[in-house]
C-alpha atoms as a PDB file:
ATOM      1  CA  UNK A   1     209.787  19.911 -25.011  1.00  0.00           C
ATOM      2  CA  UNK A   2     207.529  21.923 -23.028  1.00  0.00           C
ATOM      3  CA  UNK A   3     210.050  23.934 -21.480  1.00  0.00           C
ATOM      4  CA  UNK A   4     211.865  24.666 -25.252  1.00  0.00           C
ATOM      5  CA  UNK A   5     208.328  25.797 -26.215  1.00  0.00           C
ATOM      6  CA  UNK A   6     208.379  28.528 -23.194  1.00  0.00           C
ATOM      7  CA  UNK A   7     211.837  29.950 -24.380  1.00  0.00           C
ATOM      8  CA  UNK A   8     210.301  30.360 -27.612  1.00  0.00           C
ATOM      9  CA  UNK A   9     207.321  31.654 -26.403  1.00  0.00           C
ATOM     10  CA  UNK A  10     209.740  33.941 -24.461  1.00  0.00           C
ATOM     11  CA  UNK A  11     212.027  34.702 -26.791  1.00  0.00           C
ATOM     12  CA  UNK A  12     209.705  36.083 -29.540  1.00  0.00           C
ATOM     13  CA  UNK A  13     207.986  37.927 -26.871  1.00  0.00           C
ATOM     14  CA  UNK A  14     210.975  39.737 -26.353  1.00  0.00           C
ATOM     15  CA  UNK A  15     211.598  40.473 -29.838  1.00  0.00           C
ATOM     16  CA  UNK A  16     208.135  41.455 -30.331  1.00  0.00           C
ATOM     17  CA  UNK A  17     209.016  44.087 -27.626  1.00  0.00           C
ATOM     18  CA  UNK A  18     211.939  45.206 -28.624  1.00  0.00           C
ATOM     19  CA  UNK A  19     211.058  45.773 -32.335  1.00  0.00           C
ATOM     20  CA  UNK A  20     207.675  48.071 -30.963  1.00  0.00           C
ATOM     21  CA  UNK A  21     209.708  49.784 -29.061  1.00  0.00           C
ATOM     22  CA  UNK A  22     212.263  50.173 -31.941  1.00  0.00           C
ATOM     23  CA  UNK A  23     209.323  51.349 -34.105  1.00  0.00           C
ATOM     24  CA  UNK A  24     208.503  54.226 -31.431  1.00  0.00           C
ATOM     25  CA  UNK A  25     211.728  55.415 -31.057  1.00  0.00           C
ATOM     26  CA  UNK A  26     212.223  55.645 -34.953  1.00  0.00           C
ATOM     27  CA  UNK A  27     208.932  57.663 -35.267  1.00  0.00           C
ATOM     28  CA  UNK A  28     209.922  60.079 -32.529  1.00  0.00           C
ATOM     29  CA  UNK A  29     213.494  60.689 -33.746  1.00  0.00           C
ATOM     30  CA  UNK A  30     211.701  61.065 -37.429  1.00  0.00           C
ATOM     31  CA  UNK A  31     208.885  63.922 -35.766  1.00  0.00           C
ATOM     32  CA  UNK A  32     211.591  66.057 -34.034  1.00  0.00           C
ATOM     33  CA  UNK A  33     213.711  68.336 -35.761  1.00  0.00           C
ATOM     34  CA  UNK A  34     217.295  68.285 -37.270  1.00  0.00           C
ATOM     35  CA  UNK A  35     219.134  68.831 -33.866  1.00  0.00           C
ATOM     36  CA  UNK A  36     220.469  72.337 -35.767  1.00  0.00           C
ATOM     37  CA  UNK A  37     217.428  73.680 -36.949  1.00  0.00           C
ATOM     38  CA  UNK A  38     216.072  76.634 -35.327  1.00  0.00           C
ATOM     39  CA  UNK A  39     218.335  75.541 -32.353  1.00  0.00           C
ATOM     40  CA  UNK A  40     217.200  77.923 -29.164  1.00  0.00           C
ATOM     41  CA  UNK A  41     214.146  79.137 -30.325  1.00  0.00           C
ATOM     42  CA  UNK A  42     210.993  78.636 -28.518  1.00  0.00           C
ATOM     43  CA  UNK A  43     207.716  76.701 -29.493  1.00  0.00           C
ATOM     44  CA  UNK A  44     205.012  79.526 -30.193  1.00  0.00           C
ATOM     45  CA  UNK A  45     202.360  79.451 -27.256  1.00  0.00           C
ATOM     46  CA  UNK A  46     198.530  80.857 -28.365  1.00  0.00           C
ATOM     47  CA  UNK A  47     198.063  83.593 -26.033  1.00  0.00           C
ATOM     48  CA  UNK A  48     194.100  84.058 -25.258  1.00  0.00           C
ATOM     49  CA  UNK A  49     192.626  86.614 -28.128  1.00  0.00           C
ATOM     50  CA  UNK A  50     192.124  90.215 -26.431  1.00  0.00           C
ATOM     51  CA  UNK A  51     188.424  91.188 -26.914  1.00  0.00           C
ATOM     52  CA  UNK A  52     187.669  93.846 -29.328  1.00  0.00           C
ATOM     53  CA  UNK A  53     186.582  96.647 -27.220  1.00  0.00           C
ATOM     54  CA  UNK A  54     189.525  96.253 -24.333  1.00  0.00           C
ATOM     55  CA  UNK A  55     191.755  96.648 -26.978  1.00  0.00           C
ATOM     56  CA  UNK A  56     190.425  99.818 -28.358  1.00  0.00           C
ATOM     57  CA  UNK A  57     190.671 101.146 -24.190  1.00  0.00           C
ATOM     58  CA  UNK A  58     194.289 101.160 -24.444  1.00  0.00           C
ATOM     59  CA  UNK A  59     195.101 104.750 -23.271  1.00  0.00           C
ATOM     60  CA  UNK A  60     198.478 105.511 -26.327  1.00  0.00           C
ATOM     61  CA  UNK A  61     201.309 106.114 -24.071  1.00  0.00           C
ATOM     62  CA  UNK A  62     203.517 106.515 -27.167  1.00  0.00           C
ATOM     63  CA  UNK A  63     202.287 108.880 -29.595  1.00  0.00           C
ATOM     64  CA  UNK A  64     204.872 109.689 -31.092  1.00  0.00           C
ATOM     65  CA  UNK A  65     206.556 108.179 -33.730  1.00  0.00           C
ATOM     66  CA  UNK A  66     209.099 105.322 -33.181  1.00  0.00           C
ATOM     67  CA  UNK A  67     207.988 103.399 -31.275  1.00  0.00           C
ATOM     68  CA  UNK A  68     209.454 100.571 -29.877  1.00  0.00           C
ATOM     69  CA  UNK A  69     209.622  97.836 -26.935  1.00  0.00           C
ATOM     70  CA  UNK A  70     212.569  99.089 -25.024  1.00  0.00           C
ATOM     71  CA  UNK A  71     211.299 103.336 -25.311  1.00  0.00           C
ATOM     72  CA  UNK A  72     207.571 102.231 -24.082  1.00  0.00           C
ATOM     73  CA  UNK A  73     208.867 100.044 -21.256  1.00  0.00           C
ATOM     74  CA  UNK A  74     211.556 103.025 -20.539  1.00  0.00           C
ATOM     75  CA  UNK A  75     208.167 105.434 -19.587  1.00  0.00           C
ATOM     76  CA  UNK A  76     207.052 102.651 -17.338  1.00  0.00           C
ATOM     77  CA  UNK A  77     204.244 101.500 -19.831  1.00  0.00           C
ATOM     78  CA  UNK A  78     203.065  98.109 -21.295  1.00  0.00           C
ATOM     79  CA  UNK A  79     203.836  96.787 -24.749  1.00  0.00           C
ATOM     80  CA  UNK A  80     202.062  94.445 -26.574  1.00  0.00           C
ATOM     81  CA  UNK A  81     200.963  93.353 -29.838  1.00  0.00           C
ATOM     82  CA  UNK A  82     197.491  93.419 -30.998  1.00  0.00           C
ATOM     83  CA  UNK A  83     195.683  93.518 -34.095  1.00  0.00           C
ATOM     84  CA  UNK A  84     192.721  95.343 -33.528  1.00  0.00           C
ATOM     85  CA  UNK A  85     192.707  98.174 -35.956  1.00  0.00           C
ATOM     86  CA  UNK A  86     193.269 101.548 -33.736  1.00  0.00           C
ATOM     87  CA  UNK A  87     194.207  99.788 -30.695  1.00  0.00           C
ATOM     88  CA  UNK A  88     198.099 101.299 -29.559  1.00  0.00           C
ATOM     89  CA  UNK A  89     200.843  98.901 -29.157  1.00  0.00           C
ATOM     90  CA  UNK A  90     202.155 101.096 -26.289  1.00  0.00           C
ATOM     91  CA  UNK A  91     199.770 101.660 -23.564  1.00  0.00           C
ATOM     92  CA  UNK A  92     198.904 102.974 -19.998  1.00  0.00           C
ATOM     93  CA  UNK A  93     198.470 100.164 -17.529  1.00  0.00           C
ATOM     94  CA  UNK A  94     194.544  99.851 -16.669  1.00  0.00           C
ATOM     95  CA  UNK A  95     194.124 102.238 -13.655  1.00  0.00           C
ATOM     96  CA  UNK A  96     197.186 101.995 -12.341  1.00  0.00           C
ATOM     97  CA  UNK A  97     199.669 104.346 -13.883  1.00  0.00           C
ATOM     98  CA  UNK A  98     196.898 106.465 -16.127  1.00  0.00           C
ATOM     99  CA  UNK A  99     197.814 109.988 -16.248  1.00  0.00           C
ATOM    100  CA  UNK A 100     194.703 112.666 -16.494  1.00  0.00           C
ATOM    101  CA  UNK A 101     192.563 114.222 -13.488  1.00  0.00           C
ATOM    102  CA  UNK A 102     190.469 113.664 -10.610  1.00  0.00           C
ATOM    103  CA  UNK A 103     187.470 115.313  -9.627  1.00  0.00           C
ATOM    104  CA  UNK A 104     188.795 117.424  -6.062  1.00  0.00           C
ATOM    105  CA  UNK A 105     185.129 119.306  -5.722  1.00  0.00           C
ATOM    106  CA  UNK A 106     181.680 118.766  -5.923  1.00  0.00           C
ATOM    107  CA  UNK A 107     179.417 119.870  -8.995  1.00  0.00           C
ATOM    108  CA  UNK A 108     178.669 123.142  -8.542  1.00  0.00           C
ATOM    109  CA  UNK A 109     175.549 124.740 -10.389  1.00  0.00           C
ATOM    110  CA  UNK A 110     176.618 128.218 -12.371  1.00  0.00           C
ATOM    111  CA  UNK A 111     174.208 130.807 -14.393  1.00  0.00           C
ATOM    112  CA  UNK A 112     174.594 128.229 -17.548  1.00  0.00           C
ATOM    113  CA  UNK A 113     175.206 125.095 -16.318  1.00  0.00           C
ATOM    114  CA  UNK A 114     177.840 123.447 -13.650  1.00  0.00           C
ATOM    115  CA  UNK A 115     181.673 123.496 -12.651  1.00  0.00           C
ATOM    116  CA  UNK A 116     184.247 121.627 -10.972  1.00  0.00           C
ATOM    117  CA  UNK A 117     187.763 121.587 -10.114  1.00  0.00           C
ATOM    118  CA  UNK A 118     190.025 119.420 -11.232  1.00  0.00           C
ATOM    119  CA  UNK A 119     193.452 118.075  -9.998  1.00  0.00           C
ATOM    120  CA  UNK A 120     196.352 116.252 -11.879  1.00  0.00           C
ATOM    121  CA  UNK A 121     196.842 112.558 -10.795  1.00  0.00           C
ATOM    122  CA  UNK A 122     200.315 111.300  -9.127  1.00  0.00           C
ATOM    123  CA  UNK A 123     201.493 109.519 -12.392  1.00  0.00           C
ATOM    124  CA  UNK A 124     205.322 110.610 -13.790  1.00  0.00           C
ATOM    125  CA  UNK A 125     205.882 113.516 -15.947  1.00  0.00           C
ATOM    126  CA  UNK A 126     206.432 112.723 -19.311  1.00  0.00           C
ATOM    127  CA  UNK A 127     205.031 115.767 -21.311  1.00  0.00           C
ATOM    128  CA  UNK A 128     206.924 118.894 -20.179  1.00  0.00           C
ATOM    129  CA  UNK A 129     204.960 120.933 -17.923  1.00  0.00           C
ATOM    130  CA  UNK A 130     201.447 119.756 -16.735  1.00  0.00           C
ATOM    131  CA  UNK A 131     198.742 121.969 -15.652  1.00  0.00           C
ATOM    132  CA  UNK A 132     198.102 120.931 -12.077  1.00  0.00           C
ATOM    133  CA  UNK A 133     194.415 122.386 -11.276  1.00  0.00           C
ATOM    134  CA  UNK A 134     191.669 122.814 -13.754  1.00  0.00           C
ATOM    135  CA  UNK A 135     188.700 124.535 -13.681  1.00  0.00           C
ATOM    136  CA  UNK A 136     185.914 122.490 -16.049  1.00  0.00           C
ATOM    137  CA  UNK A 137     183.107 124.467 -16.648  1.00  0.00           C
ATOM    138  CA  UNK A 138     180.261 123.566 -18.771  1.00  0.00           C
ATOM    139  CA  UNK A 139     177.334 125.280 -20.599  1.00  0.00           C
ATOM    140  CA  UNK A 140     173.711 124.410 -21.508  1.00  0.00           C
ATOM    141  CA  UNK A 141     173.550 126.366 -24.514  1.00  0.00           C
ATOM    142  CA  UNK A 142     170.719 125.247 -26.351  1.00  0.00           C
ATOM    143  CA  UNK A 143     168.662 122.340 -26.226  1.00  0.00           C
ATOM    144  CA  UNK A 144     171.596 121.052 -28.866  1.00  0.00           C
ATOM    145  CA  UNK A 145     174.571 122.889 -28.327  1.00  0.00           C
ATOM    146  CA  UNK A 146     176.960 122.442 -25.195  1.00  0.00           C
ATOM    147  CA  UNK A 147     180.102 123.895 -24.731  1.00  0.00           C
ATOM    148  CA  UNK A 148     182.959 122.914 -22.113  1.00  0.00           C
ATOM    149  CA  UNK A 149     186.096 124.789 -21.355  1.00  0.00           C
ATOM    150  CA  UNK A 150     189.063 123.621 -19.181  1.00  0.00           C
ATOM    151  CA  UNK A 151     190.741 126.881 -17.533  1.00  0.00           C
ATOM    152  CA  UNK A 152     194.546 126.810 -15.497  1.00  0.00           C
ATOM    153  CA  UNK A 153     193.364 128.047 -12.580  1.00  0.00           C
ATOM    154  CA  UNK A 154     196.862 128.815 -11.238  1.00  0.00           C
ATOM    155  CA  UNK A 155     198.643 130.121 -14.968  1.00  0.00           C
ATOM    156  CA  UNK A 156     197.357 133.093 -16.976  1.00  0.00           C
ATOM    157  CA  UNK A 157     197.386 131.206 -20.602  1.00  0.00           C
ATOM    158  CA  UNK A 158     196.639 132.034 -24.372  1.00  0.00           C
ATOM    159  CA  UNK A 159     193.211 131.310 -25.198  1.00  0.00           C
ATOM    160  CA  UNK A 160     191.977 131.614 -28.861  1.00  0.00           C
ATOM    161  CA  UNK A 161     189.602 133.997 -28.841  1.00  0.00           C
ATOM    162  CA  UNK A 162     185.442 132.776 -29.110  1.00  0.00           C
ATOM    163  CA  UNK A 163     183.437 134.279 -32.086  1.00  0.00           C
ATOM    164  CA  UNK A 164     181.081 136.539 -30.921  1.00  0.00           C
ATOM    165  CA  UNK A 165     177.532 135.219 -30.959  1.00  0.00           C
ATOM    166  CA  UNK A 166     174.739 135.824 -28.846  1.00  0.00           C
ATOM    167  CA  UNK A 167     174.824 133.765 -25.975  1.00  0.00           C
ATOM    168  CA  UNK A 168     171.856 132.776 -24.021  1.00  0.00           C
ATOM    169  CA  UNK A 169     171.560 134.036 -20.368  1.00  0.00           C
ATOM    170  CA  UNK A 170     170.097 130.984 -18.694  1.00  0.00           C
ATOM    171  CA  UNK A 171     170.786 127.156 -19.280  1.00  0.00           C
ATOM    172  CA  UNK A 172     168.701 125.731 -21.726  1.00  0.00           C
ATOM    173  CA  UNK A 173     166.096 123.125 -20.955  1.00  0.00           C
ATOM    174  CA  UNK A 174     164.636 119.668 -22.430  1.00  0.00           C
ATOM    175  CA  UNK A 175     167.883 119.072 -23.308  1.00  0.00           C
ATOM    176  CA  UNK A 176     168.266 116.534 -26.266  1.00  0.00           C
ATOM    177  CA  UNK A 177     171.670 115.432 -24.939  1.00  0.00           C
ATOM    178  CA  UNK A 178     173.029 114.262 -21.822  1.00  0.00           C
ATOM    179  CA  UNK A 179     176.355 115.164 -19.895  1.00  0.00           C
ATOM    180  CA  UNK A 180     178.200 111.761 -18.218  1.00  0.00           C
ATOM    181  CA  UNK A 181     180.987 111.817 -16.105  1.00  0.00           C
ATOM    182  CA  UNK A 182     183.272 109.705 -14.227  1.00  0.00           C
ATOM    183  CA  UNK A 183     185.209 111.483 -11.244  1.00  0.00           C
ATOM    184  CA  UNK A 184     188.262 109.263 -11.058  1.00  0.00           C
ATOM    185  CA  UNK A 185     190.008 109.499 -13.462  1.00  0.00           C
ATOM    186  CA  UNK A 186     187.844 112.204 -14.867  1.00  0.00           C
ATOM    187  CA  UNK A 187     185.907 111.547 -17.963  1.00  0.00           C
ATOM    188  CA  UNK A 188     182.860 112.714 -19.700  1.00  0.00           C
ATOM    189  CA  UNK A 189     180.768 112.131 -23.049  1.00  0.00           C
ATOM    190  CA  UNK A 190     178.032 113.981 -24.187  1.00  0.00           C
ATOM    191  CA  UNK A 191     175.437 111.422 -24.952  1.00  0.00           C
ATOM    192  CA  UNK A 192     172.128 112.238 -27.657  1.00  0.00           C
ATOM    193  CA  UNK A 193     169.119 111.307 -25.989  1.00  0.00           C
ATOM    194  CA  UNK A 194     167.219 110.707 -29.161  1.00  0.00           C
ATOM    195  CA  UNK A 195     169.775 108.430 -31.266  1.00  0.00           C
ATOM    196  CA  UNK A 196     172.113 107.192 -27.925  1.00  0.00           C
ATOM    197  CA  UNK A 197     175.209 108.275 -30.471  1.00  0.00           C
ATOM    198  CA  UNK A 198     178.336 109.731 -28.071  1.00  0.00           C
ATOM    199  CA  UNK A 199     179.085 113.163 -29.447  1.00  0.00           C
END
């Protein structure tokens, strides 16, 4: 008797067993899809959410219109989706491939403010024929007025002509703005000193 009571024992065990795993397998067949539907395409993956302000850093390396994947990566640029209002699609890899200038000279002091030369980074070609040295000079006009000009320093060029107005003959002082510059690669913003607000 007591061994008839063990096969019971052992026999509902097993059916206990099999019917919980019976149950699982249902409920995973039931969660997965028909084997047909959407066959081949990947679960989506949550990339991590681009901050704000690196977004709106993208240098546009597609300006133009049309824009797509296969023309952005085809100039050797990055292409990605964002959402940030502003931000392009089609950008310049961060300091690697970012075309522009670098600062060749020192600052050098001139009767209304400073200079410097400029020269055109290694990066590809990719909008006809780049100027290769520039010559940035800059002028304390007033105590609110500055004025910048980039000159080819190897190319005569057009330049629209400047209304006449009467200039001063010395750089102005207690400025109300300052000038802020980053050699490589070159940028500046003029900066008011009595609201902080980038001009």
């Amino acid at each position: 008797m007591e061994f008839g009571n063990k096969v019971i024992l052992f026999l509902l065990a097993a059916i206990l067993f099999i019917g919980i795993g019976l149950g699982l397998g249902l409920g995973l067949g039931l969660s997965r899809r028909a084997p047909n539907d959407l066959a081949g395409v990947p679960e989506p993956t949550e990339g991590p959410e681009e901050p704000v302000q690196e977004a709106l850093q993208r240098i546009d390396c597609y300006p133009d219109p049309g824009a797509t994947e296969e023309t952005c990566e085809a100039r050797g640029c990055r292409w990605s989706f964002t959402d940030v209002e502003g931000a392009p699609w089609c950008y310049y890899p961060k300091q690697v491939d970012v075309p522009g200038y670098t600062m060749v000279s020192a600052v050098v002091r001139n009767s209304l403010g400073f200079e410097a030369v400029l020269q055109r980074r290694a990066t590809p070609v990719r909008y006809g024929r780049p100027v290769v040295r520039l010559l940035f000079k800059v002028e304390l006009q007033t105590d609110k007025r500055v004025r910048f000009k980039l000159t080819d320093m190897d190319n005569e060029r057009y330049e629209v002509p400047v209304i006449d107005f009467e200039g001063p003959d010395q750089p102005a002082d207690d400025l109300d703005y300052e000038f802020i510059y980053a050699p490589d690669p070159f940028s500046f913003k003029i900066r008011r000193k009595s609201n902080g607000a980038i001009m």
